[in-house]
PDB file of N, CA and C in Angstrom:
ATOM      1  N   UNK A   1      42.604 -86.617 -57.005  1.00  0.00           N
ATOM      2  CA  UNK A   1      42.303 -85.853 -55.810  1.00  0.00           C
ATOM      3  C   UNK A   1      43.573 -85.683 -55.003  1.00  0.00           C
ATOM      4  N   UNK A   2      44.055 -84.361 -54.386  1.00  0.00           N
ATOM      5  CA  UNK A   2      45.172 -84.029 -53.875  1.00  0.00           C
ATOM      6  C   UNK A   2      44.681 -84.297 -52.196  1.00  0.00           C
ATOM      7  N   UNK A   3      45.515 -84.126 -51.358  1.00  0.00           N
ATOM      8  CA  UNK A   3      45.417 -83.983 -49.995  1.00  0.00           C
ATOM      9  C   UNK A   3      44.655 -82.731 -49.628  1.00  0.00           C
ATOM     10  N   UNK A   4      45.805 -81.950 -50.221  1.00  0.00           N
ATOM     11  CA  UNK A   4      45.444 -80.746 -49.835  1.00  0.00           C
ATOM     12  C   UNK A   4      44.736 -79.445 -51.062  1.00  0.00           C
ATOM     13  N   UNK A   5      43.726 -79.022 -50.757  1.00  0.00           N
ATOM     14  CA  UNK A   5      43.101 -77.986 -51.654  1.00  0.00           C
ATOM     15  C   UNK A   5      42.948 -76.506 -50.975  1.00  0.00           C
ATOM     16  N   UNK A   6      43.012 -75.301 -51.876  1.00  0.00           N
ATOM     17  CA  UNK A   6      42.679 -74.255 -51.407  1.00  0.00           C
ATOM     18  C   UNK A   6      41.974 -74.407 -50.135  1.00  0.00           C
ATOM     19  N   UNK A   7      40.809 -74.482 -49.949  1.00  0.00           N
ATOM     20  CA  UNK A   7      40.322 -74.405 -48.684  1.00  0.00           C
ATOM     21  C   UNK A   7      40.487 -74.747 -47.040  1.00  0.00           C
ATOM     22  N   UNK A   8      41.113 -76.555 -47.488  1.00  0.00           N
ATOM     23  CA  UNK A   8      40.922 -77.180 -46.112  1.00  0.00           C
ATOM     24  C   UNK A   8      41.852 -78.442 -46.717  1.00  0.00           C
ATOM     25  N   UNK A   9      41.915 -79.204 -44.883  1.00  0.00           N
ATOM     26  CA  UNK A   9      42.711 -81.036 -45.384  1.00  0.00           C
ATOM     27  C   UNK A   9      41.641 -81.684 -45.832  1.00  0.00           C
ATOM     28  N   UNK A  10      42.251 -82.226 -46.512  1.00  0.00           N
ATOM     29  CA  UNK A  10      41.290 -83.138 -46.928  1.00  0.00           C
ATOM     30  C   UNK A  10      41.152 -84.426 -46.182  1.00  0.00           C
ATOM     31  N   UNK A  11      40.278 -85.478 -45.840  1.00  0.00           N
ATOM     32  CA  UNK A  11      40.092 -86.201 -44.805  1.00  0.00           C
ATOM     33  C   UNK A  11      39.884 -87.714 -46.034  1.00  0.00           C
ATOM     34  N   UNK A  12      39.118 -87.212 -46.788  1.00  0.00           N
ATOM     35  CA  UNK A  12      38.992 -88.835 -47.738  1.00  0.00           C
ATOM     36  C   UNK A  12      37.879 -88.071 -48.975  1.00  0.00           C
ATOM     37  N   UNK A  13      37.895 -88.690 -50.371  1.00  0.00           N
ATOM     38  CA  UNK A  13      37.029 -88.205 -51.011  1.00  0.00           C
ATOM     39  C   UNK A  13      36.966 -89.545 -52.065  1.00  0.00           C
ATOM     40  N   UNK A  14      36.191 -89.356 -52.906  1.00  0.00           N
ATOM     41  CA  UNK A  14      35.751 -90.358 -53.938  1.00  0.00           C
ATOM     42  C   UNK A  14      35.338 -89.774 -55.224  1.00  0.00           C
ATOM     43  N   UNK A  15      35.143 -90.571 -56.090  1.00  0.00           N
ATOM     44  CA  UNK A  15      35.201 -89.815 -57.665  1.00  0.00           C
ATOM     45  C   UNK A  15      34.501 -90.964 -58.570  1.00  0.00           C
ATOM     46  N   UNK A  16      33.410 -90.440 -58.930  1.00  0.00           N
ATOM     47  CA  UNK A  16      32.829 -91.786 -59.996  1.00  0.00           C
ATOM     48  C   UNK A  16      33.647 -92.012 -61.028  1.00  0.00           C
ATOM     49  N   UNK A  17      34.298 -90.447 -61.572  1.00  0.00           N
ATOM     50  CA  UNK A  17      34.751 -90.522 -63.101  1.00  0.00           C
ATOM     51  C   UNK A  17      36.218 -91.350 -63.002  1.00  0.00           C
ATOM     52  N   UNK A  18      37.110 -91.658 -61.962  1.00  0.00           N
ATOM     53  CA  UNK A  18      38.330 -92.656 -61.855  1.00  0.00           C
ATOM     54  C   UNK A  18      38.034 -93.663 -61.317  1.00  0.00           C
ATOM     55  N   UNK A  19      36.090 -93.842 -60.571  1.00  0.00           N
ATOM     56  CA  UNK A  19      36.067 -95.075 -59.892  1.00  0.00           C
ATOM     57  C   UNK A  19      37.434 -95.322 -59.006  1.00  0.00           C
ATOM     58  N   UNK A  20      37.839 -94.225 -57.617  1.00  0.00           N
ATOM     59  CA  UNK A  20      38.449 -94.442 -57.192  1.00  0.00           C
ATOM     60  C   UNK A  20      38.126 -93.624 -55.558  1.00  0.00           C
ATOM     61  N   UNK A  21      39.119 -94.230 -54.564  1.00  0.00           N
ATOM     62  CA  UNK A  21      38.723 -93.792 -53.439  1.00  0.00           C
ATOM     63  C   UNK A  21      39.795 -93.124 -53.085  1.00  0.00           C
ATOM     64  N   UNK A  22      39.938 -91.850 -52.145  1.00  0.00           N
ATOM     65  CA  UNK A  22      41.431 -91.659 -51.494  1.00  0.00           C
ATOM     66  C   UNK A  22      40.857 -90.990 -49.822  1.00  0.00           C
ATOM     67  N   UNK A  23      41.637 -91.492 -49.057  1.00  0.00           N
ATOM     68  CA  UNK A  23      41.704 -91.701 -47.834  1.00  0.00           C
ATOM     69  C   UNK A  23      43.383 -90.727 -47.751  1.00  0.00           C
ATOM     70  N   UNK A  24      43.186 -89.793 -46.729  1.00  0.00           N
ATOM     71  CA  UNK A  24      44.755 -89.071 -46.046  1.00  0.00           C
ATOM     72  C   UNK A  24      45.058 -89.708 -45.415  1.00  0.00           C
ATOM     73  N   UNK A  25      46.183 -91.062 -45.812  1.00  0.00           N
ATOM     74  CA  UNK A  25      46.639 -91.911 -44.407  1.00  0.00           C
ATOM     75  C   UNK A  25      47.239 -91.078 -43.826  1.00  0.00           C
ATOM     76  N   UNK A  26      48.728 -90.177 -44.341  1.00  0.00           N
ATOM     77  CA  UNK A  26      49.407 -89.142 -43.688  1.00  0.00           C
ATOM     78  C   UNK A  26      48.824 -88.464 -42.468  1.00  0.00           C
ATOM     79  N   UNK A  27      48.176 -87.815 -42.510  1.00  0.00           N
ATOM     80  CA  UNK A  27      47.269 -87.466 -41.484  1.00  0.00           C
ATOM     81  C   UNK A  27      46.419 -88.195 -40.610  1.00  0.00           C
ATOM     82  N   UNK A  28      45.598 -89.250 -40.772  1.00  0.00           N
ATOM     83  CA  UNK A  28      44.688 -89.438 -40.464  1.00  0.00           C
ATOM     84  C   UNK A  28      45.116 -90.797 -40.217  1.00  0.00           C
ATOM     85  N   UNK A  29      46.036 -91.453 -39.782  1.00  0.00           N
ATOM     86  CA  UNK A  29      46.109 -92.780 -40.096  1.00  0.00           C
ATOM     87  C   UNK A  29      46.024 -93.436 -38.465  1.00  0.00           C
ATOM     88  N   UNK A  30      45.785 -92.357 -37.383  1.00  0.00           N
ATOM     89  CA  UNK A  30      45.721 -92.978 -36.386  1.00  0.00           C
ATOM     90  C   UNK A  30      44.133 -93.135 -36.193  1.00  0.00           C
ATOM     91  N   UNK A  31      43.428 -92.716 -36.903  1.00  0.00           N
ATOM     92  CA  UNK A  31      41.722 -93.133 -37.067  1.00  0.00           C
ATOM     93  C   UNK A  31      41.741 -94.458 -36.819  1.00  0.00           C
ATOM     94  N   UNK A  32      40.661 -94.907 -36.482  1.00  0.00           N
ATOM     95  CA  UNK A  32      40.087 -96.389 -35.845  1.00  0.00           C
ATOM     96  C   UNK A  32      39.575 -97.066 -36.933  1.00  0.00           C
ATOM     97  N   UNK A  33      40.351 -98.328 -37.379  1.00  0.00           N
ATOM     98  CA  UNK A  33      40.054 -99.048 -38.498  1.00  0.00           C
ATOM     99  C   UNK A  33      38.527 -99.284 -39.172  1.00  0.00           C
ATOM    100  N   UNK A  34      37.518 -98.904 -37.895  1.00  0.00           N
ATOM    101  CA  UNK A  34      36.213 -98.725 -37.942  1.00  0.00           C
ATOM    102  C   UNK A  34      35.043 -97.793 -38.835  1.00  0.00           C
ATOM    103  N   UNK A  35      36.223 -96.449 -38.160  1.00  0.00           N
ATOM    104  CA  UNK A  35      35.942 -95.105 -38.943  1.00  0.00           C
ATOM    105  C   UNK A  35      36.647 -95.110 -40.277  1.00  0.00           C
ATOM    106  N   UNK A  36      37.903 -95.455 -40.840  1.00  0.00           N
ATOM    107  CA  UNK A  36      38.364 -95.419 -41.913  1.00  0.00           C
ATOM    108  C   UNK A  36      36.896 -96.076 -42.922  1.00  0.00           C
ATOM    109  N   UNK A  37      36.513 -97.325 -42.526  1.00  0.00           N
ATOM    110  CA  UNK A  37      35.863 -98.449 -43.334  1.00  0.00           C
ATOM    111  C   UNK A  37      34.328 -97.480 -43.513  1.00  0.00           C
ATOM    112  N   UNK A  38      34.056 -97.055 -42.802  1.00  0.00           N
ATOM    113  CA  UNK A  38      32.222 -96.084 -42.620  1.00  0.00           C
ATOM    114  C   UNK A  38      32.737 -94.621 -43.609  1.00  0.00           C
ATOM    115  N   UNK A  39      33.850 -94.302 -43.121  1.00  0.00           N
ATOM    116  CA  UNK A  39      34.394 -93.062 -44.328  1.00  0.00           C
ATOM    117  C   UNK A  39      34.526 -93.547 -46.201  1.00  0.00           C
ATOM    118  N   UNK A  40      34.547 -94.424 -45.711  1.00  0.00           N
ATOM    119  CA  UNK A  40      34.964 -95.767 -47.415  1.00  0.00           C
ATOM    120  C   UNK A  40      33.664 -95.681 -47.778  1.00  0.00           C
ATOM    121  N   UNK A  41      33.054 -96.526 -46.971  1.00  0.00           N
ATOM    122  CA  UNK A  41      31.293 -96.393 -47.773  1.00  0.00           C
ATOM    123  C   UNK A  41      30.937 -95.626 -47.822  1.00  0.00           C
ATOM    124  N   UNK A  42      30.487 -94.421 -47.017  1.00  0.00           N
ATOM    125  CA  UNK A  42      30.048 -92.815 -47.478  1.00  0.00           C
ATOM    126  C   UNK A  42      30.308 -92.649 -48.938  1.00  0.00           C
ATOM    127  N   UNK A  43      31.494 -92.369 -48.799  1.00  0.00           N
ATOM    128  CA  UNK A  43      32.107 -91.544 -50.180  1.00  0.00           C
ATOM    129  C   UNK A  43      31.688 -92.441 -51.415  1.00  0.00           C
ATOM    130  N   UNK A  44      32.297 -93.996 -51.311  1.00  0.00           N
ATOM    131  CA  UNK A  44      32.009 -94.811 -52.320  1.00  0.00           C
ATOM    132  C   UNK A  44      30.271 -94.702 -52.647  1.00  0.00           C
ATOM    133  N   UNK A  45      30.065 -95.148 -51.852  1.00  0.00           N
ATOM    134  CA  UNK A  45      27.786 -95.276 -51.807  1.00  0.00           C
ATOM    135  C   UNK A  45      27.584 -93.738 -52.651  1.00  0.00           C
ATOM    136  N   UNK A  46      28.056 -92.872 -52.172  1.00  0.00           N
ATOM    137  CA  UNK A  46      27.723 -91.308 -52.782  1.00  0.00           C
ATOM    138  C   UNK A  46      28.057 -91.203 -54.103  1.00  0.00           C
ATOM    139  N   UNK A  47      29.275 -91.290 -54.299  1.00  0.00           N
ATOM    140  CA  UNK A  47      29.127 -91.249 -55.762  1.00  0.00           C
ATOM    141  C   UNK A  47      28.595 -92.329 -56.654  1.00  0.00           C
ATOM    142  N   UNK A  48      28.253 -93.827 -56.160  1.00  0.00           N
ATOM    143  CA  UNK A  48      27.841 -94.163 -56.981  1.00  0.00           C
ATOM    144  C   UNK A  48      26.270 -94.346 -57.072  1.00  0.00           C
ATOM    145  N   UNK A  49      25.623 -93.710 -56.194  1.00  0.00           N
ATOM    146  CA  UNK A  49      24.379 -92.647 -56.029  1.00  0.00           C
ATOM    147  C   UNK A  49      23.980 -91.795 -56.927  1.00  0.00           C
ATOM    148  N   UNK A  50      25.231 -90.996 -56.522  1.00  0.00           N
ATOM    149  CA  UNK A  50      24.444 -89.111 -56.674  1.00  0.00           C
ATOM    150  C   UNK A  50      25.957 -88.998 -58.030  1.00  0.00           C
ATOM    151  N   UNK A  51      27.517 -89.695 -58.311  1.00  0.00           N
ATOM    152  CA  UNK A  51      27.973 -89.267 -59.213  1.00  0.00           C
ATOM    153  C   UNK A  51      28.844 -88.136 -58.774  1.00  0.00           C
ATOM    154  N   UNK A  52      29.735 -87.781 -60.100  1.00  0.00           N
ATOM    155  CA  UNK A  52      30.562 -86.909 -59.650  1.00  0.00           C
ATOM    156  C   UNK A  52      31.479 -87.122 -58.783  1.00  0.00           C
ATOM    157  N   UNK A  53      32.029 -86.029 -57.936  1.00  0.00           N
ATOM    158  CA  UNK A  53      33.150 -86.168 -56.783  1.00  0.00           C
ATOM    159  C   UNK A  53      32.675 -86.214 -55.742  1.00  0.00           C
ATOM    160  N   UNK A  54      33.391 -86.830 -54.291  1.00  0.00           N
ATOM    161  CA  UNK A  54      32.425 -86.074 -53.157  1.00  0.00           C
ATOM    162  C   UNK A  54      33.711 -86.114 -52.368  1.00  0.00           C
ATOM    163  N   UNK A  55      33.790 -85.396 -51.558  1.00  0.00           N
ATOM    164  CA  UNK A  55      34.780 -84.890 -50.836  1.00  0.00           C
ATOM    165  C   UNK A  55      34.511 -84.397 -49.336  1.00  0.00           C
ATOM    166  N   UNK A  56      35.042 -85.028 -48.017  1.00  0.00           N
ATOM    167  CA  UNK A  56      35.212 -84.619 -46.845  1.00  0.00           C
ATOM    168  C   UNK A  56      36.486 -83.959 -46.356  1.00  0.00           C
ATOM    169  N   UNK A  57      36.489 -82.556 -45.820  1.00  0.00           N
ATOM    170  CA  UNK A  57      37.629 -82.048 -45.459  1.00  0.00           C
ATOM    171  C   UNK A  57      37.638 -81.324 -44.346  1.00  0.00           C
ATOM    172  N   UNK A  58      38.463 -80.909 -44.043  1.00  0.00           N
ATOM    173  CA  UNK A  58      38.033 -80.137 -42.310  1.00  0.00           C
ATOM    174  C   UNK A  58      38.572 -78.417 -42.930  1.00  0.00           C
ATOM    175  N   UNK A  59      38.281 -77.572 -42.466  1.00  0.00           N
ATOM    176  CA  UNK A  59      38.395 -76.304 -42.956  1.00  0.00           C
ATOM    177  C   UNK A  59      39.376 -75.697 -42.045  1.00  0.00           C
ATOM    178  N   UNK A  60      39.689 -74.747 -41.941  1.00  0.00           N
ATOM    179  CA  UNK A  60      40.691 -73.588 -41.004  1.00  0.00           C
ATOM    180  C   UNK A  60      40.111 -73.713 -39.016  1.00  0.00           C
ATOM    181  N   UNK A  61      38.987 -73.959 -39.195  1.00  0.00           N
ATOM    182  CA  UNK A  61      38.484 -73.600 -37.671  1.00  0.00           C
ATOM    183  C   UNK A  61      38.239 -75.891 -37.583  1.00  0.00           C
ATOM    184  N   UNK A  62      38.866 -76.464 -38.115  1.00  0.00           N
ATOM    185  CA  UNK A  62      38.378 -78.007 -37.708  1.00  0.00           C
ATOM    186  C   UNK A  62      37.398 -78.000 -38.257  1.00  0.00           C
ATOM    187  N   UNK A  63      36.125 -77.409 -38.748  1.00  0.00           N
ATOM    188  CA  UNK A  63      35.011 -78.059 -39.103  1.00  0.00           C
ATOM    189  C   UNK A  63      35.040 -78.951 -40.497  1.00  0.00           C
ATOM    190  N   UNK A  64      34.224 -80.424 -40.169  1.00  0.00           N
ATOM    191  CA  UNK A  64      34.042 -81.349 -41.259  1.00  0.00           C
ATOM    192  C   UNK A  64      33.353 -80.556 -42.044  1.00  0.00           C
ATOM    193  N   UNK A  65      33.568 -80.819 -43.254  1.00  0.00           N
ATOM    194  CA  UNK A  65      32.512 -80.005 -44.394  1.00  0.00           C
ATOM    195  C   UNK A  65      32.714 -81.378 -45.415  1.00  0.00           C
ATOM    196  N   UNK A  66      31.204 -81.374 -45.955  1.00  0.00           N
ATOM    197  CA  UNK A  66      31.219 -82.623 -46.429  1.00  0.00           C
ATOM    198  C   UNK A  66      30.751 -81.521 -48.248  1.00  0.00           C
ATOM    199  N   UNK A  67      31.547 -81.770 -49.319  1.00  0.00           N
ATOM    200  CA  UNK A  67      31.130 -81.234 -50.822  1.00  0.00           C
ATOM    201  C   UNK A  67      31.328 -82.432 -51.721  1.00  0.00           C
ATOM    202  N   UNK A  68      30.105 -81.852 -52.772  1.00  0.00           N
ATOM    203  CA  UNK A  68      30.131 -82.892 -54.319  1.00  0.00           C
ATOM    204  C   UNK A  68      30.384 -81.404 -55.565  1.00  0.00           C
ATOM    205  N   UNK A  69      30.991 -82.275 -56.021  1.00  0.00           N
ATOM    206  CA  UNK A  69      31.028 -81.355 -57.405  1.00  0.00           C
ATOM    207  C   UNK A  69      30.594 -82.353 -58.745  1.00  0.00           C
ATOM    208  N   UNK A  70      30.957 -81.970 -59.631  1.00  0.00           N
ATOM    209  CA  UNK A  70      30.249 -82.760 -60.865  1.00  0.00           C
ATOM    210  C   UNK A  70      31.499 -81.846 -62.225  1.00  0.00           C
ATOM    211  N   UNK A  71      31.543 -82.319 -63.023  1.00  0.00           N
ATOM    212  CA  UNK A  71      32.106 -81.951 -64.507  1.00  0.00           C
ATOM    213  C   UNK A  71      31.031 -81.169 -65.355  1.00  0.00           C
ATOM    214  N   UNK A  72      31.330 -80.229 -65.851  1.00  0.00           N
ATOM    215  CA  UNK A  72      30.308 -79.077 -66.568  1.00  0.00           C
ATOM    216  C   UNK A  72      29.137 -80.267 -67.364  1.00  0.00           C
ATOM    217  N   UNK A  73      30.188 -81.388 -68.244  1.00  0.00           N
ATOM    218  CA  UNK A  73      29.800 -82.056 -69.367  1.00  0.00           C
ATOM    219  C   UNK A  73      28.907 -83.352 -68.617  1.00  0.00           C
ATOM    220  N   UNK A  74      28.960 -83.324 -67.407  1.00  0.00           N
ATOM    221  CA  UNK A  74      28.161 -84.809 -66.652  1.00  0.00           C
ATOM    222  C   UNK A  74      26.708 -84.571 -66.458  1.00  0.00           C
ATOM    223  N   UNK A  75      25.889 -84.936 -67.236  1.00  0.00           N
ATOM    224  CA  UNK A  75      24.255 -84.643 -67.245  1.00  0.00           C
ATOM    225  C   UNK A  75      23.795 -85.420 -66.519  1.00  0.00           C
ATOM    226  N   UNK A  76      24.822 -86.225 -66.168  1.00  0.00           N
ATOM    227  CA  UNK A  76      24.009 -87.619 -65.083  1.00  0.00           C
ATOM    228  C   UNK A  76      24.373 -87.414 -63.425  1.00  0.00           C
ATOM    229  N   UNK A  77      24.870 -86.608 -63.135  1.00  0.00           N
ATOM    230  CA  UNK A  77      25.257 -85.900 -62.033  1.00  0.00           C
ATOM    231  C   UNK A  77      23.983 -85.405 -61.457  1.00  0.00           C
ATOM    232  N   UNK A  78      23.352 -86.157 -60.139  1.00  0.00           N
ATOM    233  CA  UNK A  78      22.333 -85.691 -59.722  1.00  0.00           C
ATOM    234  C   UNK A  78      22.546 -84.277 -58.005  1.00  0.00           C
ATOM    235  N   UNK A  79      22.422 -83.254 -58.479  1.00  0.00           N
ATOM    236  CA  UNK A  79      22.951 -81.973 -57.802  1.00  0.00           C
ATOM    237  C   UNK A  79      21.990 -81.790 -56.730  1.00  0.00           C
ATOM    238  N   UNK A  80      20.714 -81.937 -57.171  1.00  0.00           N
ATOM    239  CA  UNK A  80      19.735 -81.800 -56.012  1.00  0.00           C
ATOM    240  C   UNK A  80      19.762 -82.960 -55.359  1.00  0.00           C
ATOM    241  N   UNK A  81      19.846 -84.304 -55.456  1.00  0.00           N
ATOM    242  CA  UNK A  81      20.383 -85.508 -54.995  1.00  0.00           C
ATOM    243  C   UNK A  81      21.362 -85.420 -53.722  1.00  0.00           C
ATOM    244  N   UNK A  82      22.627 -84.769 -54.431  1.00  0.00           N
ATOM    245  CA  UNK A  82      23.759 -84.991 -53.767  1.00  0.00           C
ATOM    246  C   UNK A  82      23.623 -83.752 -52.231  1.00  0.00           C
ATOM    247  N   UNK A  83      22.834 -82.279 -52.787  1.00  0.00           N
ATOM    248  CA  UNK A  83      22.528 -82.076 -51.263  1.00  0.00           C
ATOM    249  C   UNK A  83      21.677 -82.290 -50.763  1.00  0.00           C
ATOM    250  N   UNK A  84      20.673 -83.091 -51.088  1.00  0.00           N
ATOM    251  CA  UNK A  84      19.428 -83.886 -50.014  1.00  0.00           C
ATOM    252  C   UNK A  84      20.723 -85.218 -49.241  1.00  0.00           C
ATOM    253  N   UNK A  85      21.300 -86.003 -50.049  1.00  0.00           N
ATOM    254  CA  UNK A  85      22.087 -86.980 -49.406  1.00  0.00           C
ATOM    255  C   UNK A  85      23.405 -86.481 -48.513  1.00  0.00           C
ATOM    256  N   UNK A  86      23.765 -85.391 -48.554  1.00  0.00           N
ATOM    257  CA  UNK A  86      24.466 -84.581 -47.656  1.00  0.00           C
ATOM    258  C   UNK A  86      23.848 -84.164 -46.677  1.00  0.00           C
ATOM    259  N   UNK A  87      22.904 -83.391 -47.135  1.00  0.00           N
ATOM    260  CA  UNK A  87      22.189 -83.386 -45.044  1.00  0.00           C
ATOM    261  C   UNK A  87      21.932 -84.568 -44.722  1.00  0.00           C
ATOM    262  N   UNK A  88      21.270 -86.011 -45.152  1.00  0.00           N
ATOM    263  CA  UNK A  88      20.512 -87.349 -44.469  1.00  0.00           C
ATOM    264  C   UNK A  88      22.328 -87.609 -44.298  1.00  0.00           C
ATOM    265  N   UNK A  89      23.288 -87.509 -44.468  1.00  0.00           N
ATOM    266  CA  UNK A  89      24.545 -88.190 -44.367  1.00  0.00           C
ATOM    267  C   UNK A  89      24.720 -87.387 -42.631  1.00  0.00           C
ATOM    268  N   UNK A  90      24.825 -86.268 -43.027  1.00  0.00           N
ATOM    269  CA  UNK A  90      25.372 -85.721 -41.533  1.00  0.00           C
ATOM    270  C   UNK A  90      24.276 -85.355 -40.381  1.00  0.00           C
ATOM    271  N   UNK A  91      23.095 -85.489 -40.942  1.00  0.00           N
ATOM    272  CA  UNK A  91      22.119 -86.136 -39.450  1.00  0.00           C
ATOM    273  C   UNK A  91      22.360 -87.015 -38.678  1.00  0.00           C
ATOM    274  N   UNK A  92      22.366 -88.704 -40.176  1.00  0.00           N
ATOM    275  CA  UNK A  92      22.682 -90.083 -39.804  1.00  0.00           C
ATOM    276  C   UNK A  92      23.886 -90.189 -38.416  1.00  0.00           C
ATOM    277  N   UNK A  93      25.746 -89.449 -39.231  1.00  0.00           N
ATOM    278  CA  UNK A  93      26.441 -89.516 -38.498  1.00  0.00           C
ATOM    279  C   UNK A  93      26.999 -88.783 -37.821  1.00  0.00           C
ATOM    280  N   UNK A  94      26.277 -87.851 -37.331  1.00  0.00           N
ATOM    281  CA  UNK A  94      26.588 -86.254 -36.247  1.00  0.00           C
ATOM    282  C   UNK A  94      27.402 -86.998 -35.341  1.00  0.00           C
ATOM    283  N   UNK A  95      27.401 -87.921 -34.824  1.00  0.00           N
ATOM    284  CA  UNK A  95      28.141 -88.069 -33.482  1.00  0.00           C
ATOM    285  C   UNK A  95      29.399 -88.227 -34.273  1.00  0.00           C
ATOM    286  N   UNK A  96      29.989 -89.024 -34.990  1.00  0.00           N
ATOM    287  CA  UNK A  96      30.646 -89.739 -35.512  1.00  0.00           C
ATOM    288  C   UNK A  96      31.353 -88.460 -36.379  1.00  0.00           C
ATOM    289  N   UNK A  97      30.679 -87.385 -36.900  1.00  0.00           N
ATOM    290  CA  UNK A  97      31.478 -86.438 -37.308  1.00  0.00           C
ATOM    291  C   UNK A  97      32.269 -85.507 -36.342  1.00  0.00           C
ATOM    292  N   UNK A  98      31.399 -85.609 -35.230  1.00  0.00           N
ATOM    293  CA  UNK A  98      31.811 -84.437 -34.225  1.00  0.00           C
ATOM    294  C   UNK A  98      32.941 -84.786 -33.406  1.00  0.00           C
ATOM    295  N   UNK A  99      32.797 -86.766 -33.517  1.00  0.00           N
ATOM    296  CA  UNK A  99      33.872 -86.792 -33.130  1.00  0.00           C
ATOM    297  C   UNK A  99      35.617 -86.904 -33.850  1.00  0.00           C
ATOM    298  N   UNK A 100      35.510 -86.721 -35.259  1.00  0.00           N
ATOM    299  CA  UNK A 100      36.495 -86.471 -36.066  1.00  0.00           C
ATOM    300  C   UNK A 100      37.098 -84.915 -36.099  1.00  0.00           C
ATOM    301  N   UNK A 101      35.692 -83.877 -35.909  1.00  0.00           N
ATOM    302  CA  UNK A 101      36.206 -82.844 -35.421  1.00  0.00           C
ATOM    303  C   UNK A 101      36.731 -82.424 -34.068  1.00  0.00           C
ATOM    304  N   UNK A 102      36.699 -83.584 -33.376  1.00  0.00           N
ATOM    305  CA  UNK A 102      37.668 -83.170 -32.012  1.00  0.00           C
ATOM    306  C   UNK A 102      39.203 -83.936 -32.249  1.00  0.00           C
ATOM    307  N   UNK A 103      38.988 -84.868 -32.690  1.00  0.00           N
ATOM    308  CA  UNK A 103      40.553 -85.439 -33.557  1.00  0.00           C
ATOM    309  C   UNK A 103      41.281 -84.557 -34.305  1.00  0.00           C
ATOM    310  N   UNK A 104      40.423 -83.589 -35.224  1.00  0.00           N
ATOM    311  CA  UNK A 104      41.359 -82.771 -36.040  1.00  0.00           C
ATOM    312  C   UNK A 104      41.682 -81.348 -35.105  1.00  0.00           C
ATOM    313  N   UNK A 105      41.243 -81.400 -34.489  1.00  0.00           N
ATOM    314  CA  UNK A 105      41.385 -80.164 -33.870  1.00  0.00           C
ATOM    315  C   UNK A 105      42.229 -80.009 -32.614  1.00  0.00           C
ATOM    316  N   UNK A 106      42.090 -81.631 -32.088  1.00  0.00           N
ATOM    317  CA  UNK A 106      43.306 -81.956 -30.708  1.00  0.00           C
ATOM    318  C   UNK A 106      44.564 -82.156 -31.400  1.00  0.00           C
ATOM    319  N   UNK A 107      44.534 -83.818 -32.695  1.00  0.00           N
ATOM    320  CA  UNK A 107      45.292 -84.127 -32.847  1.00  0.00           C
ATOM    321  C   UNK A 107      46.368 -83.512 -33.882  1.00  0.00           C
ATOM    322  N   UNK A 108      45.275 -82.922 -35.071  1.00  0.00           N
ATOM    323  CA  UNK A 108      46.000 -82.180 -35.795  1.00  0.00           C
ATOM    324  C   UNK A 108      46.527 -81.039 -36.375  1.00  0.00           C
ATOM    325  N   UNK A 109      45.271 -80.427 -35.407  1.00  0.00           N
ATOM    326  CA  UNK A 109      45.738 -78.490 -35.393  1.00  0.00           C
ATOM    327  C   UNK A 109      46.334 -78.399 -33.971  1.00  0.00           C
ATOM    328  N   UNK A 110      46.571 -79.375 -32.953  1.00  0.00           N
ATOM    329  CA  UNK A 110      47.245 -79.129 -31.899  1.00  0.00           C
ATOM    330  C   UNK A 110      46.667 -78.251 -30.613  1.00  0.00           C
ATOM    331  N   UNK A 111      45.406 -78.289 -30.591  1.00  0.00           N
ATOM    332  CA  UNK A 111      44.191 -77.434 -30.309  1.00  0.00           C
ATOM    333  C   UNK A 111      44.191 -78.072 -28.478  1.00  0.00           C
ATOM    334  N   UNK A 112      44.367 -77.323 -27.355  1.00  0.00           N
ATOM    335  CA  UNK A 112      44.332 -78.180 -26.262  1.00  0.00           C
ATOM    336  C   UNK A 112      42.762 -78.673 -26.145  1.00  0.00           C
ATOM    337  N   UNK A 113      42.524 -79.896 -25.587  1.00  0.00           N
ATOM    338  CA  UNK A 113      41.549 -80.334 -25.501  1.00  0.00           C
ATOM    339  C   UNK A 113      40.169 -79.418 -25.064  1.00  0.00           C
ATOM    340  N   UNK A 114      40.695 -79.017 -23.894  1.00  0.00           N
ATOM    341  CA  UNK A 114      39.916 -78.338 -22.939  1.00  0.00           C
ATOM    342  C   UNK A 114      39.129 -77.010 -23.744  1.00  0.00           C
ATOM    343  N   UNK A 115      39.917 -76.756 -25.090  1.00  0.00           N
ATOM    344  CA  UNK A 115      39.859 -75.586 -26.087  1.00  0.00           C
ATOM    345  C   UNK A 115      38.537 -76.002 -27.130  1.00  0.00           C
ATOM    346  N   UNK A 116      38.795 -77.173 -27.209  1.00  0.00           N
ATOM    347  CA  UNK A 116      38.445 -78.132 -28.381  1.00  0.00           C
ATOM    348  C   UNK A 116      36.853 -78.007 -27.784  1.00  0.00           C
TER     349      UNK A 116
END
């Protein structure tokens, strides 16, 4: 998993098939040791749930966007799973997202607050 993809930054994502986690310290490293650790379990708990990749990134306008993908060849990749557990994920932590989208948008698109 790269930092950065066509779309957006990437914020942290996870991957069943490397059993591995990646977190953007570069960016993101002034996050609250709190939020890093709740971003860890998301991603980790998800894929080893629902499988596949799962990926949090912020897009062009700051918004969190939370995606799973899967490998053509992964039959064990549960798709309807992974977006039922994507909406119960960002119900659960709306506050907690909204407030990462005022971080990316003050701290790292440079966005004045008052804008934000």
């Amino acid at each position: 998993m790269s930092e950065m993809n066509q779309e957006g930054l990437v914020l942290c994502g996870a991957s069943a098939y490397e059993e591995k986690y990646y977190f953007n310290e570069e960016k993101f490293a002034k996050l609250p040791e709190d939020i890093k650790k709740e971003l860890r379990i998301i991603s980790i708990l998800f894929t080893q749930e629902i499988g596949g990749e799962f990926i949090m990134e912020f897009d062009e306008d700051g918004s969190l966007q939370l995606k799973t993908m899967a490998k053509d060849s992964d039959y064990n990749y549960d798709e309807i799973g992974g977006t039922l557990m994507i909406k119960q994920i960002r119900k659960e932590r709306q506050e907690m997202f909204g407030q990462l989208e005022l971080f990316c948008k003050v701290v790292i698109m440079g966005i004045p607050l008052e804008e934000a």
